[in-house]
Structures are given as structure tokens and as C-alpha cells.
N, C-alpha and C. Protein backbone atom coordinates (compact mmCIF):
# COMPACT_ATOMS: atom_id res chain seq x y z
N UNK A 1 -11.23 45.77 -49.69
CA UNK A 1 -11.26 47.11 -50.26
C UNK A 1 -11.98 48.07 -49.31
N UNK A 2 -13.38 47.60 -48.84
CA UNK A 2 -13.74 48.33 -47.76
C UNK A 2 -13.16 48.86 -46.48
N UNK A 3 -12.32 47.49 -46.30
CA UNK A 3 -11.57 48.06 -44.69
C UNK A 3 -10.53 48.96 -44.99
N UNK A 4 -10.09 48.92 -46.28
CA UNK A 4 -8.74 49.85 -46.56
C UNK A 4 -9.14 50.78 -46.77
N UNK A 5 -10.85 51.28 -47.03
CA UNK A 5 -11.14 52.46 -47.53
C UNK A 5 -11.21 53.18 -45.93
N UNK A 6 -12.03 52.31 -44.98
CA UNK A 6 -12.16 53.03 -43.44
C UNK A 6 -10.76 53.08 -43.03
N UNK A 7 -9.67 52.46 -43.38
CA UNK A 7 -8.28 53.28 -42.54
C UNK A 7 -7.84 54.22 -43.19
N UNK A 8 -8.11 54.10 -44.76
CA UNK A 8 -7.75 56.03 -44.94
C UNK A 8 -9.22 56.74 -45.16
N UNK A 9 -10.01 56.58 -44.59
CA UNK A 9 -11.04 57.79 -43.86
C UNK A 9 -10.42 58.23 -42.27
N UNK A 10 -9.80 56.92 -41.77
CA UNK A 10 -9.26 57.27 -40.33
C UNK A 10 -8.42 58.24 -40.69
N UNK A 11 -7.36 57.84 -41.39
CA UNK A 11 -6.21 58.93 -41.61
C UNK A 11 -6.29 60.32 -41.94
N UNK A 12 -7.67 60.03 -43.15
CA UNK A 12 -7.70 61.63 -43.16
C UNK A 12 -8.56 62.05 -42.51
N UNK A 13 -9.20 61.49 -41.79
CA UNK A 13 -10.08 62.32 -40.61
C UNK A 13 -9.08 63.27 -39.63
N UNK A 14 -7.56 61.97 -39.10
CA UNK A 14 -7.13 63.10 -38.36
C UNK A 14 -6.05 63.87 -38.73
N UNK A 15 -5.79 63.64 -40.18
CA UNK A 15 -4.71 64.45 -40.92
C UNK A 15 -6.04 65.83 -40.92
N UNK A 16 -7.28 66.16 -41.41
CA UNK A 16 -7.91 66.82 -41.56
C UNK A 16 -8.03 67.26 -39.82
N UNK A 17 -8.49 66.76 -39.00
CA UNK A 17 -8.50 67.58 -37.72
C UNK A 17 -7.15 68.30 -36.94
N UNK A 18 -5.77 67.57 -37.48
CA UNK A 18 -4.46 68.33 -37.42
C UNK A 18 -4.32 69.33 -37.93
N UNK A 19 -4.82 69.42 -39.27
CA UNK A 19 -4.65 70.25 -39.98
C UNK A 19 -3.57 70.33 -40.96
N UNK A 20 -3.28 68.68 -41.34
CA UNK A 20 -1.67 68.47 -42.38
C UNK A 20 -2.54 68.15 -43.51
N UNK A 21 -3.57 68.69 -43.51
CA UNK A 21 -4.03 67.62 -45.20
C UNK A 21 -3.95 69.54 -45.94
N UNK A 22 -3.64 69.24 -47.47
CA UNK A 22 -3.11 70.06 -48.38
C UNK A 22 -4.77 70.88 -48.65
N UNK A 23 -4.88 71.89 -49.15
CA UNK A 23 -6.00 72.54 -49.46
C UNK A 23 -6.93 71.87 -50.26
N UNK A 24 -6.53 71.32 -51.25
CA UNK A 24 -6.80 70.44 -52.20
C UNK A 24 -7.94 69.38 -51.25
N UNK A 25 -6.98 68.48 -50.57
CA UNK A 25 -7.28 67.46 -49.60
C UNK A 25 -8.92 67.88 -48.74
N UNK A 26 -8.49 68.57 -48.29
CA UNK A 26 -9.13 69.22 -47.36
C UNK A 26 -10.74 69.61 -47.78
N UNK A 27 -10.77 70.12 -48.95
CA UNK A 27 -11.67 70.63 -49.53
C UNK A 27 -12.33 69.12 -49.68
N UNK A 28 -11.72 67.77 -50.51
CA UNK A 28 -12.66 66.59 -51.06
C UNK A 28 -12.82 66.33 -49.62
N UNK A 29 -12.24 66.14 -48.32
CA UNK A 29 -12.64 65.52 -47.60
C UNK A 29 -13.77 66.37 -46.51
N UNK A 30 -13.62 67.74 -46.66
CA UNK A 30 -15.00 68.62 -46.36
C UNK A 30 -16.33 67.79 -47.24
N UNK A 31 -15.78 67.62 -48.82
CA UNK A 31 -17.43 67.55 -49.68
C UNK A 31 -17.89 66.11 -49.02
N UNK A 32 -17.05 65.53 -48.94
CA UNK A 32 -17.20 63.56 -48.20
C UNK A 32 -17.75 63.70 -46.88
N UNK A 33 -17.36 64.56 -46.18
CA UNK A 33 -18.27 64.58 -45.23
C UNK A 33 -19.24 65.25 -44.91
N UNK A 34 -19.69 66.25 -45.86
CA UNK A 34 -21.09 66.42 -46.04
C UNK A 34 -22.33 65.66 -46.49
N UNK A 35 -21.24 64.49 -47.09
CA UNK A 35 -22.52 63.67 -47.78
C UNK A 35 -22.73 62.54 -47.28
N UNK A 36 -21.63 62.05 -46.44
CA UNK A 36 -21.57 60.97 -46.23
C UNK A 36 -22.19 60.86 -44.29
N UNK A 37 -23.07 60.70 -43.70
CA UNK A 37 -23.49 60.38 -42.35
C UNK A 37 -22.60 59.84 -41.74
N UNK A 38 -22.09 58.48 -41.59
CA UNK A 38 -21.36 58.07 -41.00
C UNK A 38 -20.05 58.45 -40.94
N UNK A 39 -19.28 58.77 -41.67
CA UNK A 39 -18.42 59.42 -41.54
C UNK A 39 -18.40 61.07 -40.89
N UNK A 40 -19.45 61.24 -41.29
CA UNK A 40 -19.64 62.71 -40.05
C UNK A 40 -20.02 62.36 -38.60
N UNK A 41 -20.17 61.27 -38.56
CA UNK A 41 -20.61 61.25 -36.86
C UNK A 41 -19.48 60.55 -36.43
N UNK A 42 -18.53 59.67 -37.35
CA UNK A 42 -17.27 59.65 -36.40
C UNK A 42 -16.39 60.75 -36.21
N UNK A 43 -16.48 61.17 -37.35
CA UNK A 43 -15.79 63.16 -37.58
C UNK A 43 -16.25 63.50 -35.81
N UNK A 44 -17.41 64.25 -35.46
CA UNK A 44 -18.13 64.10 -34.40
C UNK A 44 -17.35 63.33 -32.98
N UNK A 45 -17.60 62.11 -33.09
CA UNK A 45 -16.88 61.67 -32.10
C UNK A 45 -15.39 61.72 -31.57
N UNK A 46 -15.07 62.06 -33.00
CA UNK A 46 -13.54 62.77 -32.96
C UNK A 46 -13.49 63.91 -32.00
N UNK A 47 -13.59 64.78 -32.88
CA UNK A 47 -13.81 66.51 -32.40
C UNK A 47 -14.21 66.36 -30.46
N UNK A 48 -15.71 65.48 -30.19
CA UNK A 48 -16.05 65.42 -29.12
C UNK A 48 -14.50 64.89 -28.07
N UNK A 49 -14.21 63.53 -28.21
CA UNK A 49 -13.04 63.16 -27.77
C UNK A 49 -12.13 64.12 -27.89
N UNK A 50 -11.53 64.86 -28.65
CA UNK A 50 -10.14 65.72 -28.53
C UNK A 50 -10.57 66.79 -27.44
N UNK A 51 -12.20 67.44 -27.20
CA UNK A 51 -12.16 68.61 -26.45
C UNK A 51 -12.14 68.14 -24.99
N UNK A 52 -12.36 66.96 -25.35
CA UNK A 52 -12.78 66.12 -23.59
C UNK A 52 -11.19 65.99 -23.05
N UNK A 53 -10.49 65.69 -23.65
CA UNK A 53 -9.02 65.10 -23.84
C UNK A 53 -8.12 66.68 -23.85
N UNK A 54 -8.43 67.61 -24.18
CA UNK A 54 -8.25 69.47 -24.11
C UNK A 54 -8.20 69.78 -22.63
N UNK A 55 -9.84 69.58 -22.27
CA UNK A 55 -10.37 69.87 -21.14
C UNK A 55 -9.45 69.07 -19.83
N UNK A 56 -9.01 67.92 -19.88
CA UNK A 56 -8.66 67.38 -18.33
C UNK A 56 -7.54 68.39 -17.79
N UNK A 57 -7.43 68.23 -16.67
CA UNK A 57 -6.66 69.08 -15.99
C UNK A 57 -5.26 68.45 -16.21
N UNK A 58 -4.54 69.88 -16.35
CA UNK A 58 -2.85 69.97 -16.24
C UNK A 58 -2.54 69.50 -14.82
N UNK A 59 -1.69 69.13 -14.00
CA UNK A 59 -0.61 69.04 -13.24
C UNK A 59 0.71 68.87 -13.55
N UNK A 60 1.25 69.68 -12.59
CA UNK A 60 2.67 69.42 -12.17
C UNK A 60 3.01 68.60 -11.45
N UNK A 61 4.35 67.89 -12.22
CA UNK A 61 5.05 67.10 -11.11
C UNK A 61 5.43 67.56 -10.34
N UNK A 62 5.29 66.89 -9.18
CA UNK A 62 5.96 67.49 -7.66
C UNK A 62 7.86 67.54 -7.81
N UNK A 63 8.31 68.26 -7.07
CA UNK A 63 9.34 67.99 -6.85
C UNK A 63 10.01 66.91 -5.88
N UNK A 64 11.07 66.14 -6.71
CA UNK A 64 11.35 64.97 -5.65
C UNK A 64 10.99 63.83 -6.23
N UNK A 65 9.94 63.89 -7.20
CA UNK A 65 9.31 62.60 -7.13
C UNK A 65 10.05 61.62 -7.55
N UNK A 66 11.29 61.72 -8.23
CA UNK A 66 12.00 60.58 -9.12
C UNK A 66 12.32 60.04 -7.74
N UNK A 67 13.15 61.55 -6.84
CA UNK A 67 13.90 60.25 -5.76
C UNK A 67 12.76 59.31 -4.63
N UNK A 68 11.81 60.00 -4.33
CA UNK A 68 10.69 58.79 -3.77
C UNK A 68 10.66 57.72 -4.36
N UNK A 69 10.14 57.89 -5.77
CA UNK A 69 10.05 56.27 -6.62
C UNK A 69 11.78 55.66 -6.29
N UNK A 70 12.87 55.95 -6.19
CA UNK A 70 14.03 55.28 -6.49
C UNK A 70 13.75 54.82 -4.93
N UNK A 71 13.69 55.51 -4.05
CA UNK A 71 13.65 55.08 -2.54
C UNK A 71 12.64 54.00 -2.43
N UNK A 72 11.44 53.86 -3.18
CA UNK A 72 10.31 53.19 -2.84
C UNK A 72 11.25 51.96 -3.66
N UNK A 73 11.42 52.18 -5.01
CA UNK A 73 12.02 50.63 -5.79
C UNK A 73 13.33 49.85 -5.06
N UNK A 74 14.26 50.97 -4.17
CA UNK A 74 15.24 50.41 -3.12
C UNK A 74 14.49 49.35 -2.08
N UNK A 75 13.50 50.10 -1.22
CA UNK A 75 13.10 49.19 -0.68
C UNK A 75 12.26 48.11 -0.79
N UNK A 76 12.00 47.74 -1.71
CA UNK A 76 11.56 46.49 -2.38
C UNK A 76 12.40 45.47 -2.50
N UNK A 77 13.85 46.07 -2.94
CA UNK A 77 14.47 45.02 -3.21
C UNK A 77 15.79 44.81 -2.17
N UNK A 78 15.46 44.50 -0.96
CA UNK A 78 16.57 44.24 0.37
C UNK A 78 17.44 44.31 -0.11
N UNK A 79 18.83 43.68 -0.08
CA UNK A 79 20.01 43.15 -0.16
C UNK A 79 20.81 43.96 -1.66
N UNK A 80 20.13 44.82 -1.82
CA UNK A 80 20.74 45.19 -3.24
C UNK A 80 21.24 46.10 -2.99
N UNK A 81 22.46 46.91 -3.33
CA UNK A 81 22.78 48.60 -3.06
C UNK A 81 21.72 49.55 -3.74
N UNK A 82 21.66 50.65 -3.42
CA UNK A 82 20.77 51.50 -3.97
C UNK A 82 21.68 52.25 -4.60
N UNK A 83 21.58 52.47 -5.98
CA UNK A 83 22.32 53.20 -7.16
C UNK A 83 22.18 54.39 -7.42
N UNK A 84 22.74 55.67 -7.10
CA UNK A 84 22.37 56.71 -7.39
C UNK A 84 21.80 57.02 -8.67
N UNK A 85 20.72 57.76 -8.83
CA UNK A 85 20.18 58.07 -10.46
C UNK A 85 20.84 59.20 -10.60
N UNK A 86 21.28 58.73 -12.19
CA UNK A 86 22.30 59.78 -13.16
C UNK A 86 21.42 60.36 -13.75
N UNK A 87 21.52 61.86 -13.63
CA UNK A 87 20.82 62.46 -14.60
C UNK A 87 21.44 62.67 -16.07
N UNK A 88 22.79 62.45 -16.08
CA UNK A 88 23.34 62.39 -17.77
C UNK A 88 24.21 61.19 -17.48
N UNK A 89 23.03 60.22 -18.33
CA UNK A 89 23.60 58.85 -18.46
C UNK A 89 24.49 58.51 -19.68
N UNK A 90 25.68 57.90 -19.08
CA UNK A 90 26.54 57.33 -20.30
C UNK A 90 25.97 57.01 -21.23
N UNK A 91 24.98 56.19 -21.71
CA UNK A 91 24.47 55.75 -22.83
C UNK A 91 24.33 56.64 -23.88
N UNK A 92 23.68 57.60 -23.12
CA UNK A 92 23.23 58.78 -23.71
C UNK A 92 24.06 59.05 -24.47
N UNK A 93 25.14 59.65 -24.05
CA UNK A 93 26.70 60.25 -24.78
C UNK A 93 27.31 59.13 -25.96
N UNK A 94 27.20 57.93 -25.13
CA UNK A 94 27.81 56.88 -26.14
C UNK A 94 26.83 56.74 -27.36
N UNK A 95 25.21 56.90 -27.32
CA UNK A 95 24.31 57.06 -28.35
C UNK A 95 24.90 58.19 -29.39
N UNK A 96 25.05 59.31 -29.09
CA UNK A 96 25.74 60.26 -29.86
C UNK A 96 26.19 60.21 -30.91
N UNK A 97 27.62 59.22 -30.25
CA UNK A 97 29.06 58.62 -30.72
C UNK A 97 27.85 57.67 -31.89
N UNK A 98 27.12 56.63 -31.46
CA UNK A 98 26.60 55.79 -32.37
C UNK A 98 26.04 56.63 -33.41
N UNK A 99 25.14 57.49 -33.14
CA UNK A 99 24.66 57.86 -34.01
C UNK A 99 25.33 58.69 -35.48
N UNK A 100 26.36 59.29 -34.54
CA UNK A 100 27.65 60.18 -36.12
C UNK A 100 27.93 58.85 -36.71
N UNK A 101 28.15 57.87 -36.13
CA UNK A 101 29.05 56.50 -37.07
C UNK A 101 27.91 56.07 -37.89
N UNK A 102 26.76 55.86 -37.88
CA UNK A 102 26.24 55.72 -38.22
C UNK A 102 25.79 56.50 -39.44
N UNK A 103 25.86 57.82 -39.23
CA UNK A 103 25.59 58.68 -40.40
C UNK A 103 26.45 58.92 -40.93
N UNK A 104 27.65 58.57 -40.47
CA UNK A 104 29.25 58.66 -41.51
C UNK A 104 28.88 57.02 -42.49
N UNK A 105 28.66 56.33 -41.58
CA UNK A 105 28.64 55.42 -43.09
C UNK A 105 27.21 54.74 -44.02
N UNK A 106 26.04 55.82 -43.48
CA UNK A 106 25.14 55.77 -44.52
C UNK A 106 25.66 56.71 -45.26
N UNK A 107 26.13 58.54 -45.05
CA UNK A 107 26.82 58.89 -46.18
C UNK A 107 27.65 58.17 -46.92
N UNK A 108 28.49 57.69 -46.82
CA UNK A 108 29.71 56.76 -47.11
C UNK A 108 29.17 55.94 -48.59
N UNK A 109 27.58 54.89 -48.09
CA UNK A 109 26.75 53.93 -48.61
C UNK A 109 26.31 55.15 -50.04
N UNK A 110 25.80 56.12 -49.55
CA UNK A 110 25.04 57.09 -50.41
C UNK A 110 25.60 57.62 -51.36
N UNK A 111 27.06 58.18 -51.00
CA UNK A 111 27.58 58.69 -52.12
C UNK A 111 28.39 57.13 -53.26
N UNK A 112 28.86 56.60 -52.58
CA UNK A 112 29.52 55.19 -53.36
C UNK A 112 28.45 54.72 -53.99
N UNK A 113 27.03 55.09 -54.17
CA UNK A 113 25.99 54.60 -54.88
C UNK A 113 25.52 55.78 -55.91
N UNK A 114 25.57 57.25 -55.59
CA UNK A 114 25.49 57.67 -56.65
C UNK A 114 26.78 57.94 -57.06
N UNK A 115 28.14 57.65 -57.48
CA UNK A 115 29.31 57.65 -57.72
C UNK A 115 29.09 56.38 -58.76
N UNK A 116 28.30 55.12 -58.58
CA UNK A 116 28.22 54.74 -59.66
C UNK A 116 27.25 54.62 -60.48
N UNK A 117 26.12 55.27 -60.51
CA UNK A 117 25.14 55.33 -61.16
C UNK A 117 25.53 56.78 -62.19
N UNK A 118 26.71 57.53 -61.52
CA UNK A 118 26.52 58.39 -62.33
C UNK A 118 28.24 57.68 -63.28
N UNK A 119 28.48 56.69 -63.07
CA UNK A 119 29.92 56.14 -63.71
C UNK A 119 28.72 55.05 -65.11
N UNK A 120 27.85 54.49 -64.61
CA UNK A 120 27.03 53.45 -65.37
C UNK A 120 26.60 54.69 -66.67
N UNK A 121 25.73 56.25 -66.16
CA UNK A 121 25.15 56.67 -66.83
C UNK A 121 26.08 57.03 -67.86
N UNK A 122 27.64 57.75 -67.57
CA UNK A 122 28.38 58.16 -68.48
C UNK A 122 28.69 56.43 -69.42
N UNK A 123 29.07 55.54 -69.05
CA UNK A 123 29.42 54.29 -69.93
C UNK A 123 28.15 54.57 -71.14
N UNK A 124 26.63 54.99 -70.45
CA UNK A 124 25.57 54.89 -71.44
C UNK A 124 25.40 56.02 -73.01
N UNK A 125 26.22 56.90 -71.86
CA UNK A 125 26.21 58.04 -73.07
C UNK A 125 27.35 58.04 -73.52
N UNK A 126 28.66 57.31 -73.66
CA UNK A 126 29.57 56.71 -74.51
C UNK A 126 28.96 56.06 -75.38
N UNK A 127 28.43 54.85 -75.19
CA UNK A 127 27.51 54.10 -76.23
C UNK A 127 26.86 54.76 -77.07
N UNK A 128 25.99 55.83 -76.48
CA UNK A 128 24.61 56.68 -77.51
C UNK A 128 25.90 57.51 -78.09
N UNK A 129 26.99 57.82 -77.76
CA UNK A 129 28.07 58.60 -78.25
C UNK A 129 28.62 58.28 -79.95
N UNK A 130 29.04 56.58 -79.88
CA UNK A 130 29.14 55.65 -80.53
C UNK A 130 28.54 55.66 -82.00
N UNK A 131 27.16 55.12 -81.13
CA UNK A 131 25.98 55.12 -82.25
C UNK A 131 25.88 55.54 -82.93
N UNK A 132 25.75 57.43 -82.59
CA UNK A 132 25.11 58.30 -83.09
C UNK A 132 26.47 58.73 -84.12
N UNK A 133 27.73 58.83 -83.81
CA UNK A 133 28.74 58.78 -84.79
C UNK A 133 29.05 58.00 -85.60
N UNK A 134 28.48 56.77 -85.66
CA UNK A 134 28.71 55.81 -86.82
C UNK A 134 27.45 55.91 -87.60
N UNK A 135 26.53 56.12 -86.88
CA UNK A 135 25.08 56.46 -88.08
C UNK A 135 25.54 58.18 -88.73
N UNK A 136 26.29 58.90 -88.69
CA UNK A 136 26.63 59.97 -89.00
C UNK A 136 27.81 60.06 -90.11
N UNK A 137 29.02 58.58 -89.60
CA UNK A 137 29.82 58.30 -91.07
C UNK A 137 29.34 58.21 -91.95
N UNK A 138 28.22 56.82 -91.58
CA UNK A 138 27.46 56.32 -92.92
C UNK A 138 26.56 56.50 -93.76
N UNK A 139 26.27 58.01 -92.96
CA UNK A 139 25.57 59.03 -94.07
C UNK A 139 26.31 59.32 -95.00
């Protein structure tokens, strides 16, 4: 119970330092860490780490660099041809293709499932249909 309580203090520590926790949220986990020490000094070590992690310096990639690395991984490996790098790789495109088929037949799955839940619900309200007209003769 304890360790499950420190992974959602983790969580909302950095749902609270993102800034995704709800007003509500936000507010109990402000009063929790006013009261609570340890949890304010990892709060703390948080905050410290993200500005350190803010602070390092940007660079740019150089230009070129893919084809150096491809030239450097060519010559490593003798006897092999060196393969030009594609910048729009087939996969890519064929992923596409996977991915519509894929969402054609989870729609497909989705509607054939509420198609019969809503065929089960009408059978149910035939029945309550039933009921309620034969307790209504026999008045």
C-alpha cells in the first residue's frame, strides 16, 4: 500500500509540475505538500532537476551528418555495397496503407458490436413490452 501510495505521489508530482492535474487536483496536492516534508523536498529535487535539464545548451545538428555516419558505418563493413539512404522510405508509405486497414476493420469490429447490443437491447424491450401488456389485460 505504501509503495503504491509513492508512485502516485510520483505521478502527481509531475502531472502537478506539467501542469495536467485538474484545479481540484492541484489544490489537495498543493495542501499535501505543505504538510508533508518529504514529499516537498522531492517536489524540490524535481523543480531543481527540470531547471538544470532547461538550462543545458541547445545545438544544432551540423549539416551532413547522416551522410558521415552512413560513410563511417560503410567503412566498417568492407565487402558490402554501400546503400544509398532514403529519405522517404517505403515502409513508411506501406505503414499508411497498414494503418487505414487497420482502422477499416476496428470500425468494422465497432460498429458489428454496437449493431448488436443495440439488436439484444430492442429483444429486451419486446419482453418488458410483453409483460407490461399482459399485467395490463389482467387488470
Amino acid at each position: 500500500m505504501i509503495a503504491s501510495m509513492r508512485d502516485n505521489d510520483q505521478l502527481q508530482m509531475n502531472a502537478y509540475c506539467d501542469g495536467e492535474l485538474d484545479p481540484a487536483s492541484a489544490i489537495e496536492f498543493e495542501r499535501r505538500l505543505a504538510g508533508d516534508e518529504t514529499l516537498k523536498a522531492q517536489y524540490n529535487r524535481l523543480l531543481s532537476l527540470r531547471r538544470a535539464v532547461r538550462s543545458l545548451p541547445q545545438y544544432d545538428v551540423p549539416a551532413g551528418l547522416q551522410a558521415r555516419i552512413q560513410s563511417a558505418l560503410d567503412a566498417d563493413r568492407p565487402g558490402q555495397a554501400s546503400r544509398p539512404v532514403q529519405v522517404g522510405r517505403p515502409w513508411q508509405r506501406s505503414w499508411s496503407f497498414q494503418a487505414l486497414a487497420a482502422a477499416a476493420v476496428f470500425g468494422a469490429v465497432i460498429s458489428s458490436s454496437v449493431m448488436v447490443t443495440m439488436e439484444r437491447y430492442d429483444r429486451h424491450q419486446d419482453v418488458a413490452r410483453a409483460v407490461v401488456a399482459g399485467h395490463i389485460r389482467g387488470l
